[in-house]
C-alpha atoms as a PDB file:
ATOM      1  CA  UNK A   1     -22.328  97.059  28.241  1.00  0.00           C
ATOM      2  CA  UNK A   2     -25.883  96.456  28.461  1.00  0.00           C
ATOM      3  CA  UNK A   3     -28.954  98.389  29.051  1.00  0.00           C
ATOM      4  CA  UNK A   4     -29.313  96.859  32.552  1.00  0.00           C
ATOM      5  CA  UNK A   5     -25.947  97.746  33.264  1.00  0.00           C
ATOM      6  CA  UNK A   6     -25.068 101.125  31.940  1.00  0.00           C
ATOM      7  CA  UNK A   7     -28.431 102.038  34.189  1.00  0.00           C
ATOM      8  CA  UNK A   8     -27.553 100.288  37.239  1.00  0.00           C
ATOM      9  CA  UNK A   9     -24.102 101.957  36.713  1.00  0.00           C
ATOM     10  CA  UNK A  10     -25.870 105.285  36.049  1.00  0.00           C
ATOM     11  CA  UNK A  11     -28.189 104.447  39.265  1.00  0.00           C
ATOM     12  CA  UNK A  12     -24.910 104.468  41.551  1.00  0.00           C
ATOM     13  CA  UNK A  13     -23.422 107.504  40.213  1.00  0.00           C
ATOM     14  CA  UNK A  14     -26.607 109.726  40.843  1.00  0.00           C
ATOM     15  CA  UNK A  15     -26.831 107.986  44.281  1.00  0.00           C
ATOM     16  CA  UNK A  16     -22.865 109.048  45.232  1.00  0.00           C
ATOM     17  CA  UNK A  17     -22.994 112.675  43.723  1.00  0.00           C
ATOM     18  CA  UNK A  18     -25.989 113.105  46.257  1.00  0.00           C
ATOM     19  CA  UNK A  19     -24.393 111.736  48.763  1.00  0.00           C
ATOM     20  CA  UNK A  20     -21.410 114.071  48.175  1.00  0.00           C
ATOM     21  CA  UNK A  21     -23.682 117.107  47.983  1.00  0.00           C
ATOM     22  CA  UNK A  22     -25.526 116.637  51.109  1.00  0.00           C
ATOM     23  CA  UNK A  23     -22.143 116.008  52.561  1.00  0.00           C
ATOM     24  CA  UNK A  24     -20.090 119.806  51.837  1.00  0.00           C
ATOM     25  CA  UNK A  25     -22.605 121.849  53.514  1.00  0.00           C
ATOM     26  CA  UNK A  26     -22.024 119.865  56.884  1.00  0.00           C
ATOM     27  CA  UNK A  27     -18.013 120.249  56.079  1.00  0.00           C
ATOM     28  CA  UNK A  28     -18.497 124.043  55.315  1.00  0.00           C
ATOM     29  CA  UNK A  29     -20.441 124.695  58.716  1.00  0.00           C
ATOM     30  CA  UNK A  30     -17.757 122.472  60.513  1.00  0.00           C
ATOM     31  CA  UNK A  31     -15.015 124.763  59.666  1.00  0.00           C
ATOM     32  CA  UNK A  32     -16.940 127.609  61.864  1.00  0.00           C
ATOM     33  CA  UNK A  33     -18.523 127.924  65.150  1.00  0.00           C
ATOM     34  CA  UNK A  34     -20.821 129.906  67.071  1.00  0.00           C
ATOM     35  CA  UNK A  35     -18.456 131.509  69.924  1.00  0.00           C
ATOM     36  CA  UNK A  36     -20.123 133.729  72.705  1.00  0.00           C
ATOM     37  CA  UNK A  37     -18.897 137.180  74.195  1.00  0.00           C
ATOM     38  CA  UNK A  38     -16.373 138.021  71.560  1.00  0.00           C
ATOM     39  CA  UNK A  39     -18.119 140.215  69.163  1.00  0.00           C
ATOM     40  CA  UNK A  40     -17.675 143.807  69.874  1.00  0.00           C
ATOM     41  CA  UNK A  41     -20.881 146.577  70.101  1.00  0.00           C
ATOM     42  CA  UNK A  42     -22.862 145.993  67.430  1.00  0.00           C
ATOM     43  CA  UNK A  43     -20.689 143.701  65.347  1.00  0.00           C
ATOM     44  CA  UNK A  44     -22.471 140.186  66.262  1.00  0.00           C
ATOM     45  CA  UNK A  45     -23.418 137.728  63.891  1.00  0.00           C
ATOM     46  CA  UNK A  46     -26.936 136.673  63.529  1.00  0.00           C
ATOM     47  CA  UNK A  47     -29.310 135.318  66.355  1.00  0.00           C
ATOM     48  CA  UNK A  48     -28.046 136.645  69.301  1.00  0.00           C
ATOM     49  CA  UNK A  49     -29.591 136.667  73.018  1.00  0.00           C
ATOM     50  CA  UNK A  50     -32.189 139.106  74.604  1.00  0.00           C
ATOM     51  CA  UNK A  51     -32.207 142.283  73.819  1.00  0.00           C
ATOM     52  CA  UNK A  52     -30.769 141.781  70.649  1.00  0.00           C
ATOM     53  CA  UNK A  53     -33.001 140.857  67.581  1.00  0.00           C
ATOM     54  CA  UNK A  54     -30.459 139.733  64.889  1.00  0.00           C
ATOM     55  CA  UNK A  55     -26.491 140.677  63.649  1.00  0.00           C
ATOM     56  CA  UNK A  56     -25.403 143.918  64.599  1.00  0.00           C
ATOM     57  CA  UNK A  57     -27.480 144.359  67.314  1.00  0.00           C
ATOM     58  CA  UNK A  58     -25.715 143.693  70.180  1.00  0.00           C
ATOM     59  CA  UNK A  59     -25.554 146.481  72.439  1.00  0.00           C
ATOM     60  CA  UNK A  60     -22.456 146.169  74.887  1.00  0.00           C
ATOM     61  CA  UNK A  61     -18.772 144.979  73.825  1.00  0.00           C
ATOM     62  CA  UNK A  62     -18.500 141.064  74.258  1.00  0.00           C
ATOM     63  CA  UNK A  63     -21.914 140.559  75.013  1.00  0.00           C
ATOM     64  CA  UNK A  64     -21.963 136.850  76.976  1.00  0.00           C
ATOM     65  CA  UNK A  65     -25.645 136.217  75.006  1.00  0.00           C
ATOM     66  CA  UNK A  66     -23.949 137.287  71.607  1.00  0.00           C
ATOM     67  CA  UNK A  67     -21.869 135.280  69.159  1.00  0.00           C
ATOM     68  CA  UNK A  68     -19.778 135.800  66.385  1.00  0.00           C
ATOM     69  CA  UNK A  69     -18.425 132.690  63.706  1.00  0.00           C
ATOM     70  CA  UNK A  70     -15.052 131.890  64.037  1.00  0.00           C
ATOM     71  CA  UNK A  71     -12.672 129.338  63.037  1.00  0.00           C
ATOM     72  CA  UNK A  72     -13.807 125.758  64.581  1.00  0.00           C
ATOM     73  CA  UNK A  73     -11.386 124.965  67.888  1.00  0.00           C
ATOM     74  CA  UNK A  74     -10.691 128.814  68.536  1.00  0.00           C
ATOM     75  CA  UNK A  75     -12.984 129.821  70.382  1.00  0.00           C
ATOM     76  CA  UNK A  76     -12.125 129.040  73.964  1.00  0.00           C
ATOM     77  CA  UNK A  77      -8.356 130.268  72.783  1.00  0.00           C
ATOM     78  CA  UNK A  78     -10.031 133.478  72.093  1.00  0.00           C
ATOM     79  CA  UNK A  79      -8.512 136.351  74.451  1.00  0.00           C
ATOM     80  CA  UNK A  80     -11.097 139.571  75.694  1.00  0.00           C
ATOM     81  CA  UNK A  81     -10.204 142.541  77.802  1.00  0.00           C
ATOM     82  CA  UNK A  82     -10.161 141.278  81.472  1.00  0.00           C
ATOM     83  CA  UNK A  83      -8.321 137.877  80.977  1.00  0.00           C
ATOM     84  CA  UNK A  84     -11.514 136.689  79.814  1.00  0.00           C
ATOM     85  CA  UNK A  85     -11.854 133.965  76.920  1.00  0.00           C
ATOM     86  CA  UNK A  86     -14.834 133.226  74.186  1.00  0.00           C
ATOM     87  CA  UNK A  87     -17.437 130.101  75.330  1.00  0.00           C
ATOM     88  CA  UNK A  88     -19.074 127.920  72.917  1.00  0.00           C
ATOM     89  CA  UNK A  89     -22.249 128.732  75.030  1.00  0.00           C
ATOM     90  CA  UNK A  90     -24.126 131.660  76.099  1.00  0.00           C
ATOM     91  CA  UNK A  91     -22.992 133.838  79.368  1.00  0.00           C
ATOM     92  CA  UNK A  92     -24.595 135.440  82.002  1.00  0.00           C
ATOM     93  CA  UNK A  93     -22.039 138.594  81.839  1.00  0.00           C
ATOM     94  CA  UNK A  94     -22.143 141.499  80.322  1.00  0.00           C
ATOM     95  CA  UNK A  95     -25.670 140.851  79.430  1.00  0.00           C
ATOM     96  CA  UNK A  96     -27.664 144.451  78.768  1.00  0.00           C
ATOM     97  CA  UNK A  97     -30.728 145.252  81.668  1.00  0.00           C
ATOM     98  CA  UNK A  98     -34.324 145.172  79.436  1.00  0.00           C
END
């Protein structure tokens, strides 16, 4: 093998372990999603809605403007008191007066 070679070939395989590293974050965070108004008082993950400043902080059971992660594809299967489901998307409901 020649010099040319052996660092083309060396070239290529730097190149495709990048390519697989930048690639398992974005299969990690696909396994999760963000799911509104399931988390119970206090139990929400990070970056909910107003009124709430980060996790843990929400202040009323299945907040509409507070998530939780959960599996990817359950979150509209997701069953609440009231024959309510999760949303992928904030809610109006159940949504603490400032």
């Amino acid at each position: 093998m020649t010099k040319a070679n052996l660092s083309r070939d060396l070239v290529l395989a730097a190149s495709l372990l990048s390519a697989l590293a930048a690639a398992a974050p974005a299969q990690a965070e696909s396994k999760t999603e963000k799911c509104f108004g399931v988390a119970l008082k206090g139990a929400n993950d990070c970056a909910a809605g107003a009124g709430t400043t980060c996790a843990g902080t929400s202040a009323i059971d299945y907040q509409g403007n507070s998530w939780k992660f959960v599996p990817a594809g359950t979150c509209a299967t997701l069953k609440i008191p009231g024959d309510r489901v999760g949303s992928l998307t904030a809610l109006e409901r159940n949504v603490p007066k400032r």
